[in-house]
PDB file of N, CA and C in Angstrom:
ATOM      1  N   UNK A   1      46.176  29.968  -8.276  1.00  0.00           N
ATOM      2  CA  UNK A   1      45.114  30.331  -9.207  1.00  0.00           C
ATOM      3  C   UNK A   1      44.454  31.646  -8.809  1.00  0.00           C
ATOM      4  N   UNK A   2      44.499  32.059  -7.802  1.00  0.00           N
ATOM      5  CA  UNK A   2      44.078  32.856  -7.016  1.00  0.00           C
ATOM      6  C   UNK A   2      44.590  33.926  -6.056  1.00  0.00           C
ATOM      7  N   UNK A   3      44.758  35.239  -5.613  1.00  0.00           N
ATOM      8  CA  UNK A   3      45.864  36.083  -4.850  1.00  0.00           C
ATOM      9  C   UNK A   3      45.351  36.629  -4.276  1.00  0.00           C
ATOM     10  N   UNK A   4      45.952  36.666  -2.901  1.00  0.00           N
ATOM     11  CA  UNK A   4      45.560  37.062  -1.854  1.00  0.00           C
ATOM     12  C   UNK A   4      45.023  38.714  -1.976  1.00  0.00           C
ATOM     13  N   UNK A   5      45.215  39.562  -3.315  1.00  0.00           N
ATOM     14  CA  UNK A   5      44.477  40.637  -2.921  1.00  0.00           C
ATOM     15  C   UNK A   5      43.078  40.459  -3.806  1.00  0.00           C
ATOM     16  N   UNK A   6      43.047  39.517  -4.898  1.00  0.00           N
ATOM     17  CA  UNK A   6      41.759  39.138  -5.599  1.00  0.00           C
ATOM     18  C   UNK A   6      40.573  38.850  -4.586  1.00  0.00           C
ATOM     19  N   UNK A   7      41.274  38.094  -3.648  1.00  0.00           N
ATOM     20  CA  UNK A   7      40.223  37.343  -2.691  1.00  0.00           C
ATOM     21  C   UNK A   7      39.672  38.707  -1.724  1.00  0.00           C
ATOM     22  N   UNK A   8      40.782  39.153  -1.154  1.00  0.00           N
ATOM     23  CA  UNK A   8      40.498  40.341  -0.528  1.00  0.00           C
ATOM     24  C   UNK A   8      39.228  41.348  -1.349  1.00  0.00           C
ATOM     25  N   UNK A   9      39.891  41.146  -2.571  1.00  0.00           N
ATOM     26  CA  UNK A   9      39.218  42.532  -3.070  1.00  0.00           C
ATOM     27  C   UNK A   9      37.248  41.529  -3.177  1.00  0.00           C
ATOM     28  N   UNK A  10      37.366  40.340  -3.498  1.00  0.00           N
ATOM     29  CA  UNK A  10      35.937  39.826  -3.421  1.00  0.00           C
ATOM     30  C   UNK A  10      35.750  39.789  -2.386  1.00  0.00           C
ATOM     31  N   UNK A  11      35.785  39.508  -0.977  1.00  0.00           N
ATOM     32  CA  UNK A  11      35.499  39.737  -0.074  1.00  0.00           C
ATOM     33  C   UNK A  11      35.100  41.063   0.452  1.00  0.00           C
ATOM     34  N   UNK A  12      35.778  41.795   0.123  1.00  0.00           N
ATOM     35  CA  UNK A  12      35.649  42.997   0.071  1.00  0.00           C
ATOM     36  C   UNK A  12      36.398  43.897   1.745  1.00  0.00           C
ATOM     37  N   UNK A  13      37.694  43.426   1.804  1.00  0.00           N
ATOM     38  CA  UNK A  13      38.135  43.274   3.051  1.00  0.00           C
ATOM     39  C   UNK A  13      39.421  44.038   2.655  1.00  0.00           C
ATOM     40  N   UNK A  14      39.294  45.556   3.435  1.00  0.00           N
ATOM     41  CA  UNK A  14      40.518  46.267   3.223  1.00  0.00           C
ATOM     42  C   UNK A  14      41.394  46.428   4.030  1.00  0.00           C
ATOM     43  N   UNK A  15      41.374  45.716   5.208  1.00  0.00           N
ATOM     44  CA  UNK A  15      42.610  46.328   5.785  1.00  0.00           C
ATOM     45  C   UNK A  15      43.359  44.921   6.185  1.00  0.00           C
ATOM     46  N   UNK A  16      44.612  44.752   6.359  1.00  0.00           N
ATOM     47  CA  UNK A  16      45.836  43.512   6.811  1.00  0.00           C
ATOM     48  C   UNK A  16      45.131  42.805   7.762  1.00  0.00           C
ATOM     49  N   UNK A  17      44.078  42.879   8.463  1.00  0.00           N
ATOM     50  CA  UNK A  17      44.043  42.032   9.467  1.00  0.00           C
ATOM     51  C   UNK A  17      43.455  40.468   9.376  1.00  0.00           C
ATOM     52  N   UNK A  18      42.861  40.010   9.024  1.00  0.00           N
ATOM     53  CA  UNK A  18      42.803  39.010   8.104  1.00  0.00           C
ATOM     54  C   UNK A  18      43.146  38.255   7.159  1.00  0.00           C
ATOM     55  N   UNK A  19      44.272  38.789   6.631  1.00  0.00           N
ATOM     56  CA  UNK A  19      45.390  38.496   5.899  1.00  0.00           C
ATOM     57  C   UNK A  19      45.553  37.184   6.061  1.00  0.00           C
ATOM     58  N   UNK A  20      45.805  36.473   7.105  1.00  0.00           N
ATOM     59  CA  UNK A  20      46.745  35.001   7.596  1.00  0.00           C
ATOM     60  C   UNK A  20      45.550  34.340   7.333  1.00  0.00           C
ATOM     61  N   UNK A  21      44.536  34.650   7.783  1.00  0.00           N
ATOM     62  CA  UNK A  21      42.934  33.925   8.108  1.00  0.00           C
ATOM     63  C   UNK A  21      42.807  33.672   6.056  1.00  0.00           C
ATOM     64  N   UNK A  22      42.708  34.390   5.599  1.00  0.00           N
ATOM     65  CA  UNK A  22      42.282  34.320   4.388  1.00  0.00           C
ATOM     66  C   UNK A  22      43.080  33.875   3.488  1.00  0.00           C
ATOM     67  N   UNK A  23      44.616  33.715   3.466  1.00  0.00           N
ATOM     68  CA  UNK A  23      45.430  32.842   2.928  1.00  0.00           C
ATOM     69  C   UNK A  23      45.359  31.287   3.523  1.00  0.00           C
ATOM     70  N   UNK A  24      44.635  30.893   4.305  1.00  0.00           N
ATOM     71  CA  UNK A  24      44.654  29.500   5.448  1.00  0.00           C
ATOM     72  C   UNK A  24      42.718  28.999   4.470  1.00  0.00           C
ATOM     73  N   UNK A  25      41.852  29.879   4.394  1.00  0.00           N
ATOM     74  CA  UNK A  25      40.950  29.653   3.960  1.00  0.00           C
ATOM     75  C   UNK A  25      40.881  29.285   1.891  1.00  0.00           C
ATOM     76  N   UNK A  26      41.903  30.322   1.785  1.00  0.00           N
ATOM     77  CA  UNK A  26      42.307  30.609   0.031  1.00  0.00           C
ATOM     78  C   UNK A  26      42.726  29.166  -0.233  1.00  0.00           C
ATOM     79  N   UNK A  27      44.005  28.630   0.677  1.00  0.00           N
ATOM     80  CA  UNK A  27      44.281  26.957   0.578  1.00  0.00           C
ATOM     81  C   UNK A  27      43.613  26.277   0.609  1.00  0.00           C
ATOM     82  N   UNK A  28      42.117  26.464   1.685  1.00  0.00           N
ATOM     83  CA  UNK A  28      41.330  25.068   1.923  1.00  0.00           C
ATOM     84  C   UNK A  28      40.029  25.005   0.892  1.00  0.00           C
ATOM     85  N   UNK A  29      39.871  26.317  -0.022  1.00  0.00           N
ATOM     86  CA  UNK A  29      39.116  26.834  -0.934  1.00  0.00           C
ATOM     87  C   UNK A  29      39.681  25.930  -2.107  1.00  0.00           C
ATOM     88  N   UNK A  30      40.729  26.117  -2.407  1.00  0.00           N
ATOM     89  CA  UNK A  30      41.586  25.816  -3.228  1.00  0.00           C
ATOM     90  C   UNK A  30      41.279  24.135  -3.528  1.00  0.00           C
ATOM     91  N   UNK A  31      41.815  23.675  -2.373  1.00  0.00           N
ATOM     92  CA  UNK A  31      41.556  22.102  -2.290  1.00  0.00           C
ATOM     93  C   UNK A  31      40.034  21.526  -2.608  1.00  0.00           C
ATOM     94  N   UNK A  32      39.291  22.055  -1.594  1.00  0.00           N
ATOM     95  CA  UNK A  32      37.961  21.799  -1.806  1.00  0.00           C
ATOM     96  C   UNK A  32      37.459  21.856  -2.981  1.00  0.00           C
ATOM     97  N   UNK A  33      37.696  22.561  -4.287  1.00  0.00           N
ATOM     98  CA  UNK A  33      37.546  22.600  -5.780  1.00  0.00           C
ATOM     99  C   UNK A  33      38.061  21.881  -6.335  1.00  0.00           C
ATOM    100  N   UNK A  34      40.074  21.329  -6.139  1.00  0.00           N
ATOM    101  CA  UNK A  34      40.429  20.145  -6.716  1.00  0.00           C
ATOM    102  C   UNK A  34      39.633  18.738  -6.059  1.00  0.00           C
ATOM    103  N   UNK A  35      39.483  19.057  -4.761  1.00  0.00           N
ATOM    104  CA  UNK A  35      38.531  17.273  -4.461  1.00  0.00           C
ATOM    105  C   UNK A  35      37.087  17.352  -5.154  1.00  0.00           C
ATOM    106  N   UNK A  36      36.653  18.634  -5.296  1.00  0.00           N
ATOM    107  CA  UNK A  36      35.239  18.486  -6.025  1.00  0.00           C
ATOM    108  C   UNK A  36      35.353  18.085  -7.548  1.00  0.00           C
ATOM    109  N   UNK A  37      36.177  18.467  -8.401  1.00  0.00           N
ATOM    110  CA  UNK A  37      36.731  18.163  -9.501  1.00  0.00           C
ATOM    111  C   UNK A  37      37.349  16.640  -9.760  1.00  0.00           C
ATOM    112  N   UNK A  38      38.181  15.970  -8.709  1.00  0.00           N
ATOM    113  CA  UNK A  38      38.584  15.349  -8.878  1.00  0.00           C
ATOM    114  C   UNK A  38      40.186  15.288  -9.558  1.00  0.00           C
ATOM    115  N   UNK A  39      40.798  16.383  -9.476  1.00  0.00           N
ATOM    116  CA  UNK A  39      41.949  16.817 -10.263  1.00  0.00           C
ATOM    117  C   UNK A  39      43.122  16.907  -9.023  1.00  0.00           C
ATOM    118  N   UNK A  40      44.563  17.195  -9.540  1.00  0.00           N
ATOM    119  CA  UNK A  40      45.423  17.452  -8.190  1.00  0.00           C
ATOM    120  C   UNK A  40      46.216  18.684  -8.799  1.00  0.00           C
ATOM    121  N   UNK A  41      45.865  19.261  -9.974  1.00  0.00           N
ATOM    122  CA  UNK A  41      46.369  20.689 -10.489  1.00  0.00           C
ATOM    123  C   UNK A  41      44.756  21.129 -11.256  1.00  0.00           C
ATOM    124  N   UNK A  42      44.895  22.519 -12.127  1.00  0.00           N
ATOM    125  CA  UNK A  42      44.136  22.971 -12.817  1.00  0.00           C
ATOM    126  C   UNK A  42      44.775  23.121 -14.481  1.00  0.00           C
ATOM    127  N   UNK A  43      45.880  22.148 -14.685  1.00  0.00           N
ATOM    128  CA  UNK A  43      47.043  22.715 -15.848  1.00  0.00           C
ATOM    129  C   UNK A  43      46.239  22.494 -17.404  1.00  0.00           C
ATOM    130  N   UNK A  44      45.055  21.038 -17.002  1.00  0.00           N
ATOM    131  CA  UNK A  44      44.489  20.660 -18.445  1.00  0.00           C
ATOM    132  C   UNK A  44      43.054  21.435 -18.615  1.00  0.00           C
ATOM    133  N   UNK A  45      42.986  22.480 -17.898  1.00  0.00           N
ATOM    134  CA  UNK A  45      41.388  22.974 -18.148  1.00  0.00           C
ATOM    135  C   UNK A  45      41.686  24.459 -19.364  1.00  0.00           C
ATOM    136  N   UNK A  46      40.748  24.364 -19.551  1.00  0.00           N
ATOM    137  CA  UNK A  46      41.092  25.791 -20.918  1.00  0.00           C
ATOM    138  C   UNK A  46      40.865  27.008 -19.931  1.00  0.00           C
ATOM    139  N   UNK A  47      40.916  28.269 -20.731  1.00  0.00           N
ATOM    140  CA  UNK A  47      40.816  29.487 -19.936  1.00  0.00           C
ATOM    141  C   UNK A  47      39.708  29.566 -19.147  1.00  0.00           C
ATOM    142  N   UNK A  48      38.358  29.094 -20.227  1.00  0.00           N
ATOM    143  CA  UNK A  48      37.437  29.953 -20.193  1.00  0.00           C
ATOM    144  C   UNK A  48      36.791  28.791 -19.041  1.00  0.00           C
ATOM    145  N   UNK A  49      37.092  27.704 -18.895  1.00  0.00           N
ATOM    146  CA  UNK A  49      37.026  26.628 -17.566  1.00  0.00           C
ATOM    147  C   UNK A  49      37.932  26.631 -16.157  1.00  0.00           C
ATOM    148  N   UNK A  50      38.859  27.932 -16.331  1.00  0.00           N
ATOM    149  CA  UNK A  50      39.953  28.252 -15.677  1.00  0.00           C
ATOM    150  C   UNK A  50      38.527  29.406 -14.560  1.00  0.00           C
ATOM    151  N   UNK A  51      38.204  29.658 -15.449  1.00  0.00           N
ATOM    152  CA  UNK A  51      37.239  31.441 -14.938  1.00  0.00           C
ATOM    153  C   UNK A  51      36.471  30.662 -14.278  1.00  0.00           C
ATOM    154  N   UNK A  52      35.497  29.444 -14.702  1.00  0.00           N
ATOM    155  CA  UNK A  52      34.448  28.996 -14.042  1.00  0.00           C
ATOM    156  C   UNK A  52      34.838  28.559 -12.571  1.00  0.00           C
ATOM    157  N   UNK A  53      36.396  28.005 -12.651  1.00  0.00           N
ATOM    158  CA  UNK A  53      36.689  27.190 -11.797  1.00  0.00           C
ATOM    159  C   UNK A  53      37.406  28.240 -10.168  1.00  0.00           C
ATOM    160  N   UNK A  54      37.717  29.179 -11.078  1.00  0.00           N
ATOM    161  CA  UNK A  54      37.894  30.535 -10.192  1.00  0.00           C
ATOM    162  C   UNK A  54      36.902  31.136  -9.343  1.00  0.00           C
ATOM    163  N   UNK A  55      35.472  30.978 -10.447  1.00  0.00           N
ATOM    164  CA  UNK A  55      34.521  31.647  -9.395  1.00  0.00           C
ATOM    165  C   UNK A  55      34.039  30.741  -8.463  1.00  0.00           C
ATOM    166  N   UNK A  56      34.066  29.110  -8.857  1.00  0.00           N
ATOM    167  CA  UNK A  56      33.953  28.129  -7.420  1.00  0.00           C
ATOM    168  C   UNK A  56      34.679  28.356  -6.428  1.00  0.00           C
ATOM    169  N   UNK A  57      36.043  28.794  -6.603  1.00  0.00           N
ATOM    170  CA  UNK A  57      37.086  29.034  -5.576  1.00  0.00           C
ATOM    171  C   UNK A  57      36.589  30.238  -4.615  1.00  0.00           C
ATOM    172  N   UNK A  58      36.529  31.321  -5.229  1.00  0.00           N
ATOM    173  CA  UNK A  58      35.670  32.378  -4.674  1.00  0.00           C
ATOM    174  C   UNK A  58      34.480  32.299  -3.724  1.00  0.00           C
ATOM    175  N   UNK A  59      33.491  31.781  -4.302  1.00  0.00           N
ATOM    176  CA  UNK A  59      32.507  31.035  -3.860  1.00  0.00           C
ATOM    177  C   UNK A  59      32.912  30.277  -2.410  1.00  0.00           C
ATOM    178  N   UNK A  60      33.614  29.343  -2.617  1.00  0.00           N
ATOM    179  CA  UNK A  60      33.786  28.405  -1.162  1.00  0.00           C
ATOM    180  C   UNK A  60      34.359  29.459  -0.681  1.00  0.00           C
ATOM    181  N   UNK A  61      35.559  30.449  -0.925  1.00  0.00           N
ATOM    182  CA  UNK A  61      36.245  31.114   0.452  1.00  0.00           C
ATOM    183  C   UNK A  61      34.948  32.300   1.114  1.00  0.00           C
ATOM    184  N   UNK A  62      34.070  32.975   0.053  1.00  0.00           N
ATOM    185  CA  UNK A  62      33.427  33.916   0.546  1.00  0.00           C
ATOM    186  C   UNK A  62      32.435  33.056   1.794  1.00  0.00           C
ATOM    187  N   UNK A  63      32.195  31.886   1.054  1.00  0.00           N
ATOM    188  CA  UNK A  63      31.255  30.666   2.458  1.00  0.00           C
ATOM    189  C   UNK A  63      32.042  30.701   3.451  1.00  0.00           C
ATOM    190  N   UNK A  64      33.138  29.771   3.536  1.00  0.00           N
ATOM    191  CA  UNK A  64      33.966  29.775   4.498  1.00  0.00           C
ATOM    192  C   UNK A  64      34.564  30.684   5.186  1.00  0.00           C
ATOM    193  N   UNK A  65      34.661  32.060   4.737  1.00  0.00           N
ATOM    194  CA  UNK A  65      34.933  33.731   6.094  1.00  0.00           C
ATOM    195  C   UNK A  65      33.872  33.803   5.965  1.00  0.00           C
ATOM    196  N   UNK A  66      32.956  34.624   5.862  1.00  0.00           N
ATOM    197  CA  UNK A  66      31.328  34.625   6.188  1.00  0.00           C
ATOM    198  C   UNK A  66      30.603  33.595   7.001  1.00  0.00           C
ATOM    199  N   UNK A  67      30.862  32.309   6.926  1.00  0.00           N
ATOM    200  CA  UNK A  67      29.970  31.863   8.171  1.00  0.00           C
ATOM    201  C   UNK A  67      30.993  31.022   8.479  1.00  0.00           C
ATOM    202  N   UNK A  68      32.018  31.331   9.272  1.00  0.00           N
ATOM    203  CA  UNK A  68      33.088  30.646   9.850  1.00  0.00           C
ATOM    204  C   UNK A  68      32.354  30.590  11.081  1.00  0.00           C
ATOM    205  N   UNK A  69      31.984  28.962  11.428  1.00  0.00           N
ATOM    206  CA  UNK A  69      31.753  28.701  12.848  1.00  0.00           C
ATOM    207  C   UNK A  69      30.060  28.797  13.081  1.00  0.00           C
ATOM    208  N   UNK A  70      29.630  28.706  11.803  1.00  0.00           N
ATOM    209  CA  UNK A  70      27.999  28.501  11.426  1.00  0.00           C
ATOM    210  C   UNK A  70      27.902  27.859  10.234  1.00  0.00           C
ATOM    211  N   UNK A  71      28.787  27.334   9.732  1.00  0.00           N
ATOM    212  CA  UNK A  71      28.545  26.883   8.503  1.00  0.00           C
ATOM    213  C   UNK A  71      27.951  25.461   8.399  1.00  0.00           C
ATOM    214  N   UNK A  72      26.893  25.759   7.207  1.00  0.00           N
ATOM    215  CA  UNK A  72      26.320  24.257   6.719  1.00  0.00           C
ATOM    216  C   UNK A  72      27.233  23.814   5.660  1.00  0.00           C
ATOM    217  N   UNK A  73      28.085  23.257   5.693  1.00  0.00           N
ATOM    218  CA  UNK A  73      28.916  22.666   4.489  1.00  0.00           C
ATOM    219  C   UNK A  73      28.071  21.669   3.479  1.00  0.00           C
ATOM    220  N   UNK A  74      26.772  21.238   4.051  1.00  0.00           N
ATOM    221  CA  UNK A  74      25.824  20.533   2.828  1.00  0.00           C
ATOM    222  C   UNK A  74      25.589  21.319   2.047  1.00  0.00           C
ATOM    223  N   UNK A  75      24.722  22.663   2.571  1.00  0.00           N
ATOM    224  CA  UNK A  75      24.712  23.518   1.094  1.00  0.00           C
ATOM    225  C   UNK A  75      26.293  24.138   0.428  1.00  0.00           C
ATOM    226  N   UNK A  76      27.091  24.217   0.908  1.00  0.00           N
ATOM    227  CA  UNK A  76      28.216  24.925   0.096  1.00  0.00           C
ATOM    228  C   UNK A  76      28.553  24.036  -0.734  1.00  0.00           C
ATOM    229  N   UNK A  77      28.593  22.068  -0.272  1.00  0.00           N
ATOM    230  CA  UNK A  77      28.664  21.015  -1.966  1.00  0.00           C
ATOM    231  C   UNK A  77      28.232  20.943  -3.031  1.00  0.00           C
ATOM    232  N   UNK A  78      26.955  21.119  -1.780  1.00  0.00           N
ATOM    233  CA  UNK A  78      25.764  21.022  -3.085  1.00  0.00           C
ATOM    234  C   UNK A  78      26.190  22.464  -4.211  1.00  0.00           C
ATOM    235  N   UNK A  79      25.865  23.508  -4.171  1.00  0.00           N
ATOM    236  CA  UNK A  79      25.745  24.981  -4.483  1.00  0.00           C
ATOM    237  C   UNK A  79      27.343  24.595  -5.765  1.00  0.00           C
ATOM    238  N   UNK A  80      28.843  24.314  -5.133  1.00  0.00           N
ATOM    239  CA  UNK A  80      29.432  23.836  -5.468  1.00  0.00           C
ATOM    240  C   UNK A  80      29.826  22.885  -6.847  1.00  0.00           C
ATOM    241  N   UNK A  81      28.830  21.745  -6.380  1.00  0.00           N
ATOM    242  CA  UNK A  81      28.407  20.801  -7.303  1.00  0.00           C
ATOM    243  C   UNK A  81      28.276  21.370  -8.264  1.00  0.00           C
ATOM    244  N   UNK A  82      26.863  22.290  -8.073  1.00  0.00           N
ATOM    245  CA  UNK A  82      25.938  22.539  -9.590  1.00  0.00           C
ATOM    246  C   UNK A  82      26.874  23.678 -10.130  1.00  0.00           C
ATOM    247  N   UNK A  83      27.873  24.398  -9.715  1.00  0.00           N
ATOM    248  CA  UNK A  83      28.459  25.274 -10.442  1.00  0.00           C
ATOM    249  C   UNK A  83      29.750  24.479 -11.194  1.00  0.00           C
ATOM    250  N   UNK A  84      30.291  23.221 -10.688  1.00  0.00           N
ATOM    251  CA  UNK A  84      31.515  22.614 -11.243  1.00  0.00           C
ATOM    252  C   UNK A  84      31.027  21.274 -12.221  1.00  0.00           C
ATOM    253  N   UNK A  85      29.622  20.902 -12.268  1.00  0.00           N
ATOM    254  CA  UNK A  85      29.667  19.601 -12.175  1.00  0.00           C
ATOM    255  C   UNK A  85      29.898  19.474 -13.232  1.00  0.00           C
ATOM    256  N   UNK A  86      29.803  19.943 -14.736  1.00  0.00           N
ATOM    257  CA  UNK A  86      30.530  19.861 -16.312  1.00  0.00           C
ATOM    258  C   UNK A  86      32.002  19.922 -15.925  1.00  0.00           C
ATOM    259  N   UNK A  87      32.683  20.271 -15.128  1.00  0.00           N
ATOM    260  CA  UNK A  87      33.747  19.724 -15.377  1.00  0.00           C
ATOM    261  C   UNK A  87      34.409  18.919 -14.555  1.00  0.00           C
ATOM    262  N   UNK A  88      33.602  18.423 -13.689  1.00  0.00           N
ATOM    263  CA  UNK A  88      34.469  17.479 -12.507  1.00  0.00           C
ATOM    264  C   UNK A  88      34.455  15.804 -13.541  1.00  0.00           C
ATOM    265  N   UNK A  89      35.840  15.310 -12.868  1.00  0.00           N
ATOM    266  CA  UNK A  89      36.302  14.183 -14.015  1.00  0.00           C
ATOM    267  C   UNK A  89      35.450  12.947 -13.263  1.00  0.00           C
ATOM    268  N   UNK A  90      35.070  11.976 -14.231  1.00  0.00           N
ATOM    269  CA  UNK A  90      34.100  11.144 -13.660  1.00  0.00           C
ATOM    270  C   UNK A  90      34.763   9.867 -12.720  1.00  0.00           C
ATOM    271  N   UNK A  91      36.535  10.172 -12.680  1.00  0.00           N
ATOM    272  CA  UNK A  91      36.839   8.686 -12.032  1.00  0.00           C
ATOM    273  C   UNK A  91      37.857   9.395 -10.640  1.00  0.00           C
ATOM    274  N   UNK A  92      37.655   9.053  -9.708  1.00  0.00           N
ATOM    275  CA  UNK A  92      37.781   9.145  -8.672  1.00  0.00           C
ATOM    276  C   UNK A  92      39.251   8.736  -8.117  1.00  0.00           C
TER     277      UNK A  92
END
């Protein structure tokens, strides 16, 4: 849903060295939006729920490199939450 130079370019991170770090974070970004959702793809959401669900993705990876190894993961659910919660599916 997401490419490794999109992320780069939101991050705002120009040179290769981080590369591995940010494809390892892009995956766990990734996941963390399908478990917040409740989904195991993104195939039934429309475009314009495709974008919302993109900028959650964004969101968790810019949390997760930015305070790698300080992070409060309560606020990144929460924060999370209120940006996904119209579309996370209600059954578990």
């Amino acid at each position: 849903m997401v490419s490794l130079d999109e992320c780069k370019n939101y991050l705002k991170v120009e040179t290769d060295d981080d590369d591995s770090l940010i494809e390892i974070l892009m995956d766990a970004s990734v996941r963390i939006v399908k478990d917040m959702l409740r989904v195991e793809d993104f195939k039934d959401f429309k475009k314009k729920e495709k974008q919302q669900i993109k900028a959650g993705i964004f969101y968790t990876l810019r949390f997760l490199y930015n305070e790698r190894g300080n992070a409060d993961h309560k606020d990144l659910m929460l924060t999370l939450r209120a940006l996904l919660s119209n579309l996370r599916r209600p059954e578990f």
